[in-house]
N, C-alpha and C. Protein backbone atom coordinates (compact mmCIF):
# COMPACT_ATOMS: atom_id res chain seq x y z
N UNK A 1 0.84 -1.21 0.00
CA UNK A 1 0.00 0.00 0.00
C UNK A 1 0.87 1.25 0.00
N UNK A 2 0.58 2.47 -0.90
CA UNK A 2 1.06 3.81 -0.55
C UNK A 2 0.64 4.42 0.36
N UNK A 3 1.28 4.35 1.30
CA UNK A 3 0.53 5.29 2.34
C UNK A 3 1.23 6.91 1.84
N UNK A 4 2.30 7.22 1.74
CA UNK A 4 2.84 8.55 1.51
C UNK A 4 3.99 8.93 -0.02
N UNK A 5 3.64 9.67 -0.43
CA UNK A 5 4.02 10.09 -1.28
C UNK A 5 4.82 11.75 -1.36
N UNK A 6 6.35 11.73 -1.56
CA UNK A 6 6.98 13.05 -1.61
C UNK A 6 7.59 12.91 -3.06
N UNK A 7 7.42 14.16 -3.90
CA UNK A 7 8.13 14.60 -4.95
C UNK A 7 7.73 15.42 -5.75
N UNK A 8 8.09 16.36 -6.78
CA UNK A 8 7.52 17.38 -7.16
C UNK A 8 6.94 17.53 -8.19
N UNK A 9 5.93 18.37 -7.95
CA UNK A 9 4.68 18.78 -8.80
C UNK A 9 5.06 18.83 -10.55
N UNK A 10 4.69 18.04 -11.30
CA UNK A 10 4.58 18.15 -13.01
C UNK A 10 3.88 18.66 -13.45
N UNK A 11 2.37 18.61 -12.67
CA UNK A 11 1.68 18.96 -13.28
C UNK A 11 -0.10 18.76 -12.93
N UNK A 12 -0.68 19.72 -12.87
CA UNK A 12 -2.37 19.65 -12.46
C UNK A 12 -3.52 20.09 -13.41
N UNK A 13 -4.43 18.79 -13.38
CA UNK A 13 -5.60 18.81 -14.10
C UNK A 13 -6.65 18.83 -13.25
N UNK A 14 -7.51 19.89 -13.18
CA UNK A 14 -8.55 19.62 -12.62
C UNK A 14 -8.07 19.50 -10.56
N UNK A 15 -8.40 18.14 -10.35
CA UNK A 15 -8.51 17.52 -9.21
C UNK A 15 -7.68 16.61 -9.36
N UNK A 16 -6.66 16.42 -10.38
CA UNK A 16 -5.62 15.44 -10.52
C UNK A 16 -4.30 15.92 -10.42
N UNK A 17 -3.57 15.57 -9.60
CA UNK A 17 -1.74 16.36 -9.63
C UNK A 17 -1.09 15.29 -9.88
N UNK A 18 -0.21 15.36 -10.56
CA UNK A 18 0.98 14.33 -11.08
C UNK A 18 2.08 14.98 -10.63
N UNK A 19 2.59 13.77 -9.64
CA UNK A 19 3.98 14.22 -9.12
C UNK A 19 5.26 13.11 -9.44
N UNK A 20 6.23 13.71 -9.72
CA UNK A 20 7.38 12.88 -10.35
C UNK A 20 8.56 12.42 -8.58
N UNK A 21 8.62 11.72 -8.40
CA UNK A 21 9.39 10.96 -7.48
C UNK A 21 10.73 10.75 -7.85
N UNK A 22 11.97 11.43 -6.72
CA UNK A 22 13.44 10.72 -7.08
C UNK A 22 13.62 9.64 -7.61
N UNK A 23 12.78 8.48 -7.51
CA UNK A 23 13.10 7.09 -7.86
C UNK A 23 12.78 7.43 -9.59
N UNK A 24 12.17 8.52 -10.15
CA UNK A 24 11.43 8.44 -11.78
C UNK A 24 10.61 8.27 -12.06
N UNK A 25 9.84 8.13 -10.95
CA UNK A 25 8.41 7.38 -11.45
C UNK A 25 6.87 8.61 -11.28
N UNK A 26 6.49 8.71 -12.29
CA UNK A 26 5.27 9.85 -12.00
C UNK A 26 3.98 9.09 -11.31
N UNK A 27 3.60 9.65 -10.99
CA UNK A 27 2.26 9.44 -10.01
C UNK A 27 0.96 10.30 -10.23
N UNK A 28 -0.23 9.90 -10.48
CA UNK A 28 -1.03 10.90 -11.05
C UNK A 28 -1.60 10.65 -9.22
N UNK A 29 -2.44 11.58 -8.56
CA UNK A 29 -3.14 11.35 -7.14
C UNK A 29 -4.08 12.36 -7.69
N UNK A 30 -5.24 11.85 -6.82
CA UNK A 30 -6.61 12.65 -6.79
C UNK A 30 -6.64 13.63 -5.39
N UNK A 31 -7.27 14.76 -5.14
CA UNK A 31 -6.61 15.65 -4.40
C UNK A 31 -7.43 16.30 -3.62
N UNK A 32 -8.19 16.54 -2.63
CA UNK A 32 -9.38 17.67 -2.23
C UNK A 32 -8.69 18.82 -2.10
N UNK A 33 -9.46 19.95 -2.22
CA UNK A 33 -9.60 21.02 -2.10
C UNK A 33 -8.38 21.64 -1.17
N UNK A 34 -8.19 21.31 -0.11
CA UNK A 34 -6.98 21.66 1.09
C UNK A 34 -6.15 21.47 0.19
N UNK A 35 -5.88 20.24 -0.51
CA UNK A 35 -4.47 20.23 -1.03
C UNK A 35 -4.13 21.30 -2.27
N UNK A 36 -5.04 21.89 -3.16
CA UNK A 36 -4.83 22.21 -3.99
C UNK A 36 -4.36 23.80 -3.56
N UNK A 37 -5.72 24.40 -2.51
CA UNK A 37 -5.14 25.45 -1.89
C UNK A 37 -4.01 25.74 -1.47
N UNK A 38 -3.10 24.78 -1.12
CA UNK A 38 -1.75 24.73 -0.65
C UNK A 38 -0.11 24.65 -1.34
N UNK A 39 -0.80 24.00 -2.77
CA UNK A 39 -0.05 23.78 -3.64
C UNK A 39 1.13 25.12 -4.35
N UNK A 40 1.98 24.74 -4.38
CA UNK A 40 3.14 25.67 -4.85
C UNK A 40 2.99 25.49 -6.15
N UNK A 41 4.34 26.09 -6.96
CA UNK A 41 4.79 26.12 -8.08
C UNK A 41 5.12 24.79 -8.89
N UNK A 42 4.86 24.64 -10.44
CA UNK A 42 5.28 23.43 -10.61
C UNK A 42 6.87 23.60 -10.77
N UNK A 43 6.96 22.55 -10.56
CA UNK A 43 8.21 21.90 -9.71
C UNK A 43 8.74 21.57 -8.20
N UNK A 44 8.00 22.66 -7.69
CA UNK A 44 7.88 22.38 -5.90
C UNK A 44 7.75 21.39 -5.36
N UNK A 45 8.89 21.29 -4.34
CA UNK A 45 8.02 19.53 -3.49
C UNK A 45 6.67 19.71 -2.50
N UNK A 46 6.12 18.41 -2.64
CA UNK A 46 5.08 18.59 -1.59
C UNK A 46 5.32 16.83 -1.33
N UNK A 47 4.80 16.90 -0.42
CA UNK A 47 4.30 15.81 0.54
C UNK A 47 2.81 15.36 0.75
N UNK A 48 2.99 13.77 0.69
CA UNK A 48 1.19 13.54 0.55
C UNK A 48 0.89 12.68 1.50
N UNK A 49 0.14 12.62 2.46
CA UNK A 49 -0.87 11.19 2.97
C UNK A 49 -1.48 10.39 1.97
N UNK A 50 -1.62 9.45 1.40
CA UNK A 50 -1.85 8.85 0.31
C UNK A 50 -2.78 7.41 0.47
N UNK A 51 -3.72 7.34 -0.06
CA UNK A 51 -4.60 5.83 0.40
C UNK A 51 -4.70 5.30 -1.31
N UNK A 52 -4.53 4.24 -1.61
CA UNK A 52 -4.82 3.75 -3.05
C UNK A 52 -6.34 2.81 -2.53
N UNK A 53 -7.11 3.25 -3.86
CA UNK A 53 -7.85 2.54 -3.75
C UNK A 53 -7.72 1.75 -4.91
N UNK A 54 -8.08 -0.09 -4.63
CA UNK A 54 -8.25 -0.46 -5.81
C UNK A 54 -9.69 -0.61 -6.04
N UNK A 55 -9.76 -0.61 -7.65
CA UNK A 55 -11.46 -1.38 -8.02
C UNK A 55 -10.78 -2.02 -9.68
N UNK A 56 -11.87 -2.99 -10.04
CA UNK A 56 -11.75 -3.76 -10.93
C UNK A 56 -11.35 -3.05 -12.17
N UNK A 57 -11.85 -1.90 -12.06
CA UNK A 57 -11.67 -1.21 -13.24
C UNK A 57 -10.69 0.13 -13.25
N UNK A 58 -9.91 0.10 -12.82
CA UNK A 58 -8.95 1.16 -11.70
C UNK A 58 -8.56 1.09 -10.58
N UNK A 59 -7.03 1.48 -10.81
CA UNK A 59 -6.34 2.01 -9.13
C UNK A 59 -6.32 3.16 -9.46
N UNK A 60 -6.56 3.97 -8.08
CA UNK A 60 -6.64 5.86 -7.85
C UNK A 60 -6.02 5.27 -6.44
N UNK A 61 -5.14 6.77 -7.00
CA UNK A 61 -4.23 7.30 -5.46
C UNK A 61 -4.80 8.70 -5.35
N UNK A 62 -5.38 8.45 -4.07
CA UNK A 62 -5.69 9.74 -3.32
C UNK A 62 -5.12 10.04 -2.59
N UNK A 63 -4.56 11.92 -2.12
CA UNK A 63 -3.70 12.60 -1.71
C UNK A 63 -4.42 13.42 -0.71
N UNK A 64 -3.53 13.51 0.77
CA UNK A 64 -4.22 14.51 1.33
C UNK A 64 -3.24 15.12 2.25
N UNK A 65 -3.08 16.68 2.66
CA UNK A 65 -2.28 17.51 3.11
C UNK A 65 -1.87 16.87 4.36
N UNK A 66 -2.77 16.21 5.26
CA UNK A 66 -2.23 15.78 6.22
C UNK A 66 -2.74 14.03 6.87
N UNK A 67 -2.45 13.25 7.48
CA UNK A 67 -2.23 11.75 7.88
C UNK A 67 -4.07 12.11 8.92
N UNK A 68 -4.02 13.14 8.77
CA UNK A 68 -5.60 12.93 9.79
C UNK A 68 -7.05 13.09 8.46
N UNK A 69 -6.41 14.13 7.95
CA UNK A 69 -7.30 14.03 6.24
C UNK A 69 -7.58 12.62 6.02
N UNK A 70 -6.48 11.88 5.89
CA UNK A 70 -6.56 10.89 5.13
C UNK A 70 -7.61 9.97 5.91
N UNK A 71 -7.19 9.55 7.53
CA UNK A 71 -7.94 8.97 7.93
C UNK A 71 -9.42 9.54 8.39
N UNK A 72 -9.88 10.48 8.00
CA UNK A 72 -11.41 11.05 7.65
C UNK A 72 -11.90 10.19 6.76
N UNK A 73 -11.09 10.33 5.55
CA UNK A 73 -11.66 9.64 4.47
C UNK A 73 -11.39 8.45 4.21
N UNK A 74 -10.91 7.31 5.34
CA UNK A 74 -10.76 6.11 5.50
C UNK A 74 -12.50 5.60 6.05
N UNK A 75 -12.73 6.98 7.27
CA UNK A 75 -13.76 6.67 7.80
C UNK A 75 -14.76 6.76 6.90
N UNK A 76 -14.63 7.91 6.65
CA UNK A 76 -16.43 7.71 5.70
C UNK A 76 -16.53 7.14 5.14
N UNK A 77 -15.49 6.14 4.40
CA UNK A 77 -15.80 5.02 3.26
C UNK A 77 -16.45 4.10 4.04
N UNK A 78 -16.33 3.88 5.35
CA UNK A 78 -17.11 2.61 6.28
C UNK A 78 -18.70 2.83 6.20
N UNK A 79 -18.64 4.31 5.75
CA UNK A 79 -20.51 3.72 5.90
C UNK A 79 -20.74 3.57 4.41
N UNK A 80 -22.23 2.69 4.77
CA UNK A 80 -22.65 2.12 3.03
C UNK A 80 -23.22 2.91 2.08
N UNK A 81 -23.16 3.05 0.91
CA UNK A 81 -22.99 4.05 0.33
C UNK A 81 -22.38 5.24 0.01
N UNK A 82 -21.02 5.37 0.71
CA UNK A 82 -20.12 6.02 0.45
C UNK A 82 -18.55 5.85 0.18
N UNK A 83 -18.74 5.75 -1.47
CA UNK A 83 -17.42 5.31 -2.11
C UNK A 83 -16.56 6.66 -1.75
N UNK A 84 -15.06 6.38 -2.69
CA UNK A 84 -14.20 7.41 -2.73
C UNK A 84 -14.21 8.64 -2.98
N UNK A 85 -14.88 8.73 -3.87
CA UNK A 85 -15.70 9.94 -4.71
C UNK A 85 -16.36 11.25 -3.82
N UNK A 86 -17.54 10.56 -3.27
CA UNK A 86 -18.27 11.13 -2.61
C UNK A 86 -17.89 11.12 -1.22
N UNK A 87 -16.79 10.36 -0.46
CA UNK A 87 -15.72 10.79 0.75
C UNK A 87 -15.02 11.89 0.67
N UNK A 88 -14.43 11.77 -1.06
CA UNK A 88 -13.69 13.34 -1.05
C UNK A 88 -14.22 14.12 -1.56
N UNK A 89 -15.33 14.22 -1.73
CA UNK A 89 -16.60 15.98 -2.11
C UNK A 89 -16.57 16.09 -0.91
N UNK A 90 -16.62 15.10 0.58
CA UNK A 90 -16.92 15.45 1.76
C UNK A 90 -15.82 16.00 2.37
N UNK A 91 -14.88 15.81 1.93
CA UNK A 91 -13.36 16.31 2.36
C UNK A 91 -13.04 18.09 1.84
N UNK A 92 -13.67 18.06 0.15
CA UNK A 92 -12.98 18.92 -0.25
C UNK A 92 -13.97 19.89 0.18
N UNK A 93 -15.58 20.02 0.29
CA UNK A 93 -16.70 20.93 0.27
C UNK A 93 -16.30 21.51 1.85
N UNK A 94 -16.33 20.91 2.84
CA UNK A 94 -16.29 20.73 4.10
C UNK A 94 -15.04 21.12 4.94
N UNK A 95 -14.44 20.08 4.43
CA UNK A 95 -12.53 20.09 5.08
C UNK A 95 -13.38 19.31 6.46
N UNK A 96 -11.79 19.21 7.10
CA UNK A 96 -12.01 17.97 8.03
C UNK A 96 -12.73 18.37 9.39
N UNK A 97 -12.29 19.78 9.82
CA UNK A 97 -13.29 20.11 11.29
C UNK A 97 -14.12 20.39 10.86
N UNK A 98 -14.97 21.22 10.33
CA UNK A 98 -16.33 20.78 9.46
C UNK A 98 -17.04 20.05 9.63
N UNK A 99 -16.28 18.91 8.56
CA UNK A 99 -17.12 18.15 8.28
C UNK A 99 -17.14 17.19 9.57
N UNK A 100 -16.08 16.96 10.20
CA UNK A 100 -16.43 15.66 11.53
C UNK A 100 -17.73 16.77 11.97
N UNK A 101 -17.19 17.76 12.49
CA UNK A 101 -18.54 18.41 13.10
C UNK A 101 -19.38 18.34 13.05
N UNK A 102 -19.70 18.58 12.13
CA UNK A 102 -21.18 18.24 11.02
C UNK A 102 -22.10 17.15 11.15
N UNK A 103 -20.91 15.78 11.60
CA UNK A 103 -21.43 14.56 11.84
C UNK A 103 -21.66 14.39 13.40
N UNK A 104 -21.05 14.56 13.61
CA UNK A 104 -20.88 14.69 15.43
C UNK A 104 -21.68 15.82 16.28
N UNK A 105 -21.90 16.38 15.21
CA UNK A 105 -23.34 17.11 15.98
C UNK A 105 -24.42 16.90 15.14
N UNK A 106 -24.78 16.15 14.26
CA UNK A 106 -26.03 15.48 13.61
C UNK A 106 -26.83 16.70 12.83
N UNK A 107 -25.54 17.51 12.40
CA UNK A 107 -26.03 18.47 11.29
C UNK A 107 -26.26 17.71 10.03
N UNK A 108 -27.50 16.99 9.45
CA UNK A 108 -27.61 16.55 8.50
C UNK A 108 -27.73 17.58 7.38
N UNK A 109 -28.11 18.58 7.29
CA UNK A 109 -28.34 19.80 6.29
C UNK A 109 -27.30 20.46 5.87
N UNK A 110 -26.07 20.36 7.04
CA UNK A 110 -24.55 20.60 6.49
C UNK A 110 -24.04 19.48 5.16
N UNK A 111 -23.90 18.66 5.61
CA UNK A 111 -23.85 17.71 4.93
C UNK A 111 -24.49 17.04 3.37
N UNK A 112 -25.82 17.07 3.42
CA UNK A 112 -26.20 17.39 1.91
C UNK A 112 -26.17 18.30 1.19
N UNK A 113 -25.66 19.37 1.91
CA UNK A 113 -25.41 20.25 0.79
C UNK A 113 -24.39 20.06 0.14
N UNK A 114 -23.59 19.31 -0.01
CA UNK A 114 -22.50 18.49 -0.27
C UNK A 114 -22.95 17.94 -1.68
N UNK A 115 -22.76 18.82 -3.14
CA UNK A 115 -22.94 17.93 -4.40
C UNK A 115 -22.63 16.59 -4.10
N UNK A 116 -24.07 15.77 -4.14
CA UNK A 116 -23.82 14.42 -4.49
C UNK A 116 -24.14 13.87 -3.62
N UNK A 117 -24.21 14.19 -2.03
CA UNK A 117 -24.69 13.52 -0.78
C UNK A 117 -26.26 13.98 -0.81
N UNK A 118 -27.40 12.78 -0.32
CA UNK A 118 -28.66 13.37 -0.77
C UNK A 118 -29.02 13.31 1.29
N UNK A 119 -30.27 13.52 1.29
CA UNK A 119 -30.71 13.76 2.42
C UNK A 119 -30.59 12.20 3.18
N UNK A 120 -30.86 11.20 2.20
CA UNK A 120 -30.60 9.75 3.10
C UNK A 120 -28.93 9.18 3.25
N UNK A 121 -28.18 9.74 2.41
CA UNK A 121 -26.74 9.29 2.93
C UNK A 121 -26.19 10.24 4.12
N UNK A 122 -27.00 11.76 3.74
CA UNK A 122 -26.52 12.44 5.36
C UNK A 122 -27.07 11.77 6.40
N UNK A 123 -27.93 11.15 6.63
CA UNK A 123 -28.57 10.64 7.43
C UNK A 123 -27.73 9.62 7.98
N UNK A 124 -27.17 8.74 7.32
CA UNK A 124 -26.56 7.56 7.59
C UNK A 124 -25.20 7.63 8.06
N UNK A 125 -24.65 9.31 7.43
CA UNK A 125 -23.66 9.18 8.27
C UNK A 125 -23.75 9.53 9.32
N UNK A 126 -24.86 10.66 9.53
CA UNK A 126 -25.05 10.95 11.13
C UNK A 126 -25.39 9.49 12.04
N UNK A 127 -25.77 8.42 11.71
CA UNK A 127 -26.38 7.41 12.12
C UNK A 127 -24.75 6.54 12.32
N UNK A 128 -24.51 6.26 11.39
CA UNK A 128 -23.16 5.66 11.50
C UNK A 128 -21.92 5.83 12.02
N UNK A 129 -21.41 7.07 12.04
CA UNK A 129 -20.61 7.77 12.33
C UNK A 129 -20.25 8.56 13.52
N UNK A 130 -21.77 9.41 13.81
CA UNK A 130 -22.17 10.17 14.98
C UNK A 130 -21.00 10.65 16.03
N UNK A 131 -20.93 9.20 16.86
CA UNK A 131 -19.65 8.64 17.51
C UNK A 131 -18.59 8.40 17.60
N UNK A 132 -18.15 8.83 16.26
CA UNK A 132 -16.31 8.25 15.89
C UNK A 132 -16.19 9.17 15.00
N UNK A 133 -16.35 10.33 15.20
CA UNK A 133 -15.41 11.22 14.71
C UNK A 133 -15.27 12.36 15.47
N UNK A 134 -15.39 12.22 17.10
CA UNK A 134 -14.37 13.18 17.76
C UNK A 134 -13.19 13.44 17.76
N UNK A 135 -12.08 12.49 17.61
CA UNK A 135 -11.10 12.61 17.36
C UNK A 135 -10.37 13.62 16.32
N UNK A 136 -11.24 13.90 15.68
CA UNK A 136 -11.40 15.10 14.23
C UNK A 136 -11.17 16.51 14.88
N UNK A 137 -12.03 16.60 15.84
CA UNK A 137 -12.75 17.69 16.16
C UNK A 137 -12.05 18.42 17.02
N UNK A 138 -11.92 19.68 16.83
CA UNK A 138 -11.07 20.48 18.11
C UNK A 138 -11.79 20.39 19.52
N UNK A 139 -10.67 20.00 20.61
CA UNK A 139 -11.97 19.75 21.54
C UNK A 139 -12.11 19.02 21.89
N UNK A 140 -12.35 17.99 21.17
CA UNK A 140 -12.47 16.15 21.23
C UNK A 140 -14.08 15.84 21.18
N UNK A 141 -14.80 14.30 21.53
CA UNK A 141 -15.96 14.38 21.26
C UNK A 141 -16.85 15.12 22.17
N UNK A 142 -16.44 15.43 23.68
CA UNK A 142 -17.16 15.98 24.34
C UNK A 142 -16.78 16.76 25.44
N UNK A 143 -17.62 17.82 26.38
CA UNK A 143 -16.87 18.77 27.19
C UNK A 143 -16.86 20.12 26.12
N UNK A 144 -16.23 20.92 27.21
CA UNK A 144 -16.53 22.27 26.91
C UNK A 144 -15.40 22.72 26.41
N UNK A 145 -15.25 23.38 25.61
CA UNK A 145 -14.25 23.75 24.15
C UNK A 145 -13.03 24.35 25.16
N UNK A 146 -11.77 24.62 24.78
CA UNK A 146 -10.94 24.73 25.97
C UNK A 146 -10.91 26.49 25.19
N UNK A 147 -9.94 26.98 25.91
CA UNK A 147 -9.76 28.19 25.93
C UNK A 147 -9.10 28.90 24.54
N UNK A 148 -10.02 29.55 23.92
CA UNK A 148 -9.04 29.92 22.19
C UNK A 148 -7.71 30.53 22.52
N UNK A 149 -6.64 29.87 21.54
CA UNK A 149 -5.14 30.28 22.17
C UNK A 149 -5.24 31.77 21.26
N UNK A 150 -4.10 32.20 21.50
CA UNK A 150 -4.23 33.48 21.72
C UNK A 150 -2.59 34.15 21.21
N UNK A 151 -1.89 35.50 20.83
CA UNK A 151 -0.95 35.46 20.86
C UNK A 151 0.07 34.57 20.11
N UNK A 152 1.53 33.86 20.42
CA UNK A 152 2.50 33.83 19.73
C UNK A 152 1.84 31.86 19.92
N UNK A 153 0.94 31.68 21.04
CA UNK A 153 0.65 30.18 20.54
C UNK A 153 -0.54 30.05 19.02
N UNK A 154 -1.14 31.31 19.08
CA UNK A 154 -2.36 31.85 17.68
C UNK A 154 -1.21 30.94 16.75
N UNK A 155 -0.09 31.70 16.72
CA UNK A 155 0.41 32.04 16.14
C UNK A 155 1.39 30.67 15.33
N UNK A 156 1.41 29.75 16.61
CA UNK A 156 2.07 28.50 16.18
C UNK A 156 1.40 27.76 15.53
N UNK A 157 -0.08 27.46 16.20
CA UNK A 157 -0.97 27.17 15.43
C UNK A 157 -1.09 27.10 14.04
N UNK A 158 -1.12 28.57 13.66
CA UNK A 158 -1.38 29.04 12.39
C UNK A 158 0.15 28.63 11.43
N UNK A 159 1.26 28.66 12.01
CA UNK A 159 2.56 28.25 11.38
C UNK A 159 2.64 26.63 10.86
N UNK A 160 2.07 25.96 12.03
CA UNK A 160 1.57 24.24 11.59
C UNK A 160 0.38 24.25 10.24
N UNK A 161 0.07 24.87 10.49
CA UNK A 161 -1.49 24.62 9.59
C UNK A 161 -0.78 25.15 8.12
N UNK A 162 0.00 26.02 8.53
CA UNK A 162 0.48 26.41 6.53
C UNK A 162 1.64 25.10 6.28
N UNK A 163 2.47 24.14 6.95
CA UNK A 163 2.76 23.19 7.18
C UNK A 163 2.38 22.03 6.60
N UNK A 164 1.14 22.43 6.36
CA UNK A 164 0.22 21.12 5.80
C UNK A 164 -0.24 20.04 7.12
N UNK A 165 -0.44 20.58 8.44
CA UNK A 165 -1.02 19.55 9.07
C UNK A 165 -2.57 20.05 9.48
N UNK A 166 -3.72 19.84 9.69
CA UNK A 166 -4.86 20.03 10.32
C UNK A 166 -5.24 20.64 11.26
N UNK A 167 -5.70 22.03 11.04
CA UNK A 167 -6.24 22.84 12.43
C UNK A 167 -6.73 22.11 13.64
N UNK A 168 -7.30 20.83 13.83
CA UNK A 168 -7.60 19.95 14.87
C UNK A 168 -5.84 19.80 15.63
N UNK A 169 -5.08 19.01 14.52
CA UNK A 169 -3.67 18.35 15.02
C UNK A 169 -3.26 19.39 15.82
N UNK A 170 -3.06 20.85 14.55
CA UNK A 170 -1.77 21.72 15.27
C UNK A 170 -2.65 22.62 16.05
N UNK A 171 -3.87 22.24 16.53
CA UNK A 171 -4.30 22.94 17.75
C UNK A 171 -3.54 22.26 19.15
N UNK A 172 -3.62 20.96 18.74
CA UNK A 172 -3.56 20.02 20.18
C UNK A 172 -2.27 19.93 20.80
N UNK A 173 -1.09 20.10 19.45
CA UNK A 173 -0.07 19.98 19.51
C UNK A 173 0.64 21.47 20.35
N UNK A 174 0.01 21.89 19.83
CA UNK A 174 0.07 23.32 20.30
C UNK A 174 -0.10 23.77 22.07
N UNK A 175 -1.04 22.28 22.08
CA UNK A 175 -1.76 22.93 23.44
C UNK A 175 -0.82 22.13 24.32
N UNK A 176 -0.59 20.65 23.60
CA UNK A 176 0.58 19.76 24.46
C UNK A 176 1.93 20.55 24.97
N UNK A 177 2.22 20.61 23.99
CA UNK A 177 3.78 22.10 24.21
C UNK A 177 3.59 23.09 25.01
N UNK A 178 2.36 23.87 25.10
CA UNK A 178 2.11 24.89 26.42
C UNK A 178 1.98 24.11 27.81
N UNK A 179 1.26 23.13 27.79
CA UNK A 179 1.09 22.48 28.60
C UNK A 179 2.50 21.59 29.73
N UNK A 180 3.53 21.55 28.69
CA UNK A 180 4.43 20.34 29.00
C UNK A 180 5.24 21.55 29.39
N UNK A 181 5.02 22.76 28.85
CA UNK A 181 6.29 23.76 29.44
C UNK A 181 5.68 25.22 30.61
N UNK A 182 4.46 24.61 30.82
CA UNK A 182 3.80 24.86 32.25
C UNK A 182 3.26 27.00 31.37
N UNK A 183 3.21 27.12 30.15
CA UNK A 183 3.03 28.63 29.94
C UNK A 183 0.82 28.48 29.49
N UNK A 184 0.58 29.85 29.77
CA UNK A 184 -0.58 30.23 29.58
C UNK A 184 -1.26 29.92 27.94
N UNK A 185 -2.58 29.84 27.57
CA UNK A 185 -2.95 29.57 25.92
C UNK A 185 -2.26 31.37 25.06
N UNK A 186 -2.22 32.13 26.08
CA UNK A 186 -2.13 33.44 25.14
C UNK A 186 -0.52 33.81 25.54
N UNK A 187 0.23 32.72 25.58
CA UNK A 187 1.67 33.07 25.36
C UNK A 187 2.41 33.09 24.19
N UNK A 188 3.66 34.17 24.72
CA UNK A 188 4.05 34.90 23.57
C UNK A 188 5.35 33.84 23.51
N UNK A 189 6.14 34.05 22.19
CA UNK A 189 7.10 32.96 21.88
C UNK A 189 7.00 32.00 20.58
N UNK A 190 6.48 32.24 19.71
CA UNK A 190 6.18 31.10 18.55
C UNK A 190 7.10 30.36 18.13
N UNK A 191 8.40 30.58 18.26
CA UNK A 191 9.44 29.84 17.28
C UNK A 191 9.46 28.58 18.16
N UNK A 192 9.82 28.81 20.01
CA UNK A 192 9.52 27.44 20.25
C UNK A 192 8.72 26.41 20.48
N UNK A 193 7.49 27.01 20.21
CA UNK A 193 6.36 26.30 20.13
C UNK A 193 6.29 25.83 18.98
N UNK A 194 6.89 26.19 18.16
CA UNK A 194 6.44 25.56 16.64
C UNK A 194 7.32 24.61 16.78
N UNK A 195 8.15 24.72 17.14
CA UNK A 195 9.61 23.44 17.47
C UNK A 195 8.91 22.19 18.15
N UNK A 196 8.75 22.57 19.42
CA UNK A 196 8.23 21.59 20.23
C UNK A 196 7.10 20.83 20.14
N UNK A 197 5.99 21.92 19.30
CA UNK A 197 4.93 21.08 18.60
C UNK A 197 5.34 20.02 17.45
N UNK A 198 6.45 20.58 16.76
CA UNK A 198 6.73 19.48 15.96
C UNK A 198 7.29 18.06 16.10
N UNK A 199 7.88 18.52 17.08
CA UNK A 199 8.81 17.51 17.66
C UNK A 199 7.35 16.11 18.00
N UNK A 200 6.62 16.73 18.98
CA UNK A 200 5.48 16.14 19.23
C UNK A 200 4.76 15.54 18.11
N UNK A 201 4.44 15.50 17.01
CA UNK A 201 3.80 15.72 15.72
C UNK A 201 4.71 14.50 15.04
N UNK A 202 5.86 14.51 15.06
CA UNK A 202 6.52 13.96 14.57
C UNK A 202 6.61 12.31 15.02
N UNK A 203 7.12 12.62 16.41
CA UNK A 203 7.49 11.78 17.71
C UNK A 203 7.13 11.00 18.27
N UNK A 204 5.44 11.64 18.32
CA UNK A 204 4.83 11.77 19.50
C UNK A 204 4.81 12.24 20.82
């Protein structure tokens, strides 16, 4: 299986990027919306979370900015009636706090508005899902939202997220690093928070 894919951009059609790999080998990947927003110059490297799907009549490699993207759209393929396709309209329309949201608070009307999701597949994911996608969510599944950071941690935050990792991740990561070095959510300092979040991110 591909799980990840690094090498630089040849070239984009649509919702398709073809990236050429040190080893020589081009790669066409299918892409939501986050990724494309993010995308540099051709020739630029980027980095992918990557899931192949096979079917009888095609393999597609799908690409996503960050390893929590990807496993969004691992999940929604678990409920029935929702192939690849219509996982990543839910990825790209939505993006990932969103859309877990969406499910996890049983906003079905968020959700079909989603070209292509009708009122009975929102349904099913609220039904199916409901429950397992806090982990998505800033916050987690339940309890009272913690304190918006503030200042040079805003600020790390926001440095992860152009990074290519998930406003959920580089919130938490963010919050682990304040936490582990005993400072307030509205502390000033970004460079080592962005360090130490990474380290975390990386590490664990």
């Amino acid at each position: 299986m591909i799980s990840r894919l690094t090498g630089r951009i040849a070239g984009l059609h649509g919702d398709r990027l073809t990236i050429d790999t040190p080893a020589g080998v081009g790669y066409e990947v299918v892409v939501p919306a986050s990724v494309l927003e993010r995308l540099g110059p051709t020739g630029s490297e980027v980095t992918l979370a990557t899931e192949l799907i096979v079917r009888d009549d095609a393999w597609t490699l799908y690409g996503f900015g960050a390893e929590t993207e990807r496993r969004f759209f691992q999940r929604l393929m678990t409920v029935s009636g929702v192939g690849p396709k219509l996982a990543l309209a839910l990825v790209s329309s939505l993006g990932l706090e969103r859309g877990a949201r969406a499910i996890r608070d049983r906003d079905a009307a968020t959700l079909a508005s989603v070209s292509g999701v009708g009122k009975k597949t929102a349904e099913r994911l609220v039904l199916e899902l409901a429950d397992k996608v806090g982990d998505f969510v800033e916050g987690g599944a339940t309890g009272a939202a913690p304190a918006p950071l503030a200042g040079g941690a805003r600020a790390a935050r926001q440095a992860l997220e152009r990074l290519g990792y998930s406003p959920a991740e580089s919130d938490r990561a963010v919050r682990r690093a304040l936490t582990e070095s005993g400072t307030p959510a509205d502390a000033d300092g970004t460079e080592p928070l962005v360090r130490r979040a990474l380290q975390l991110l990386t590490h664990g």
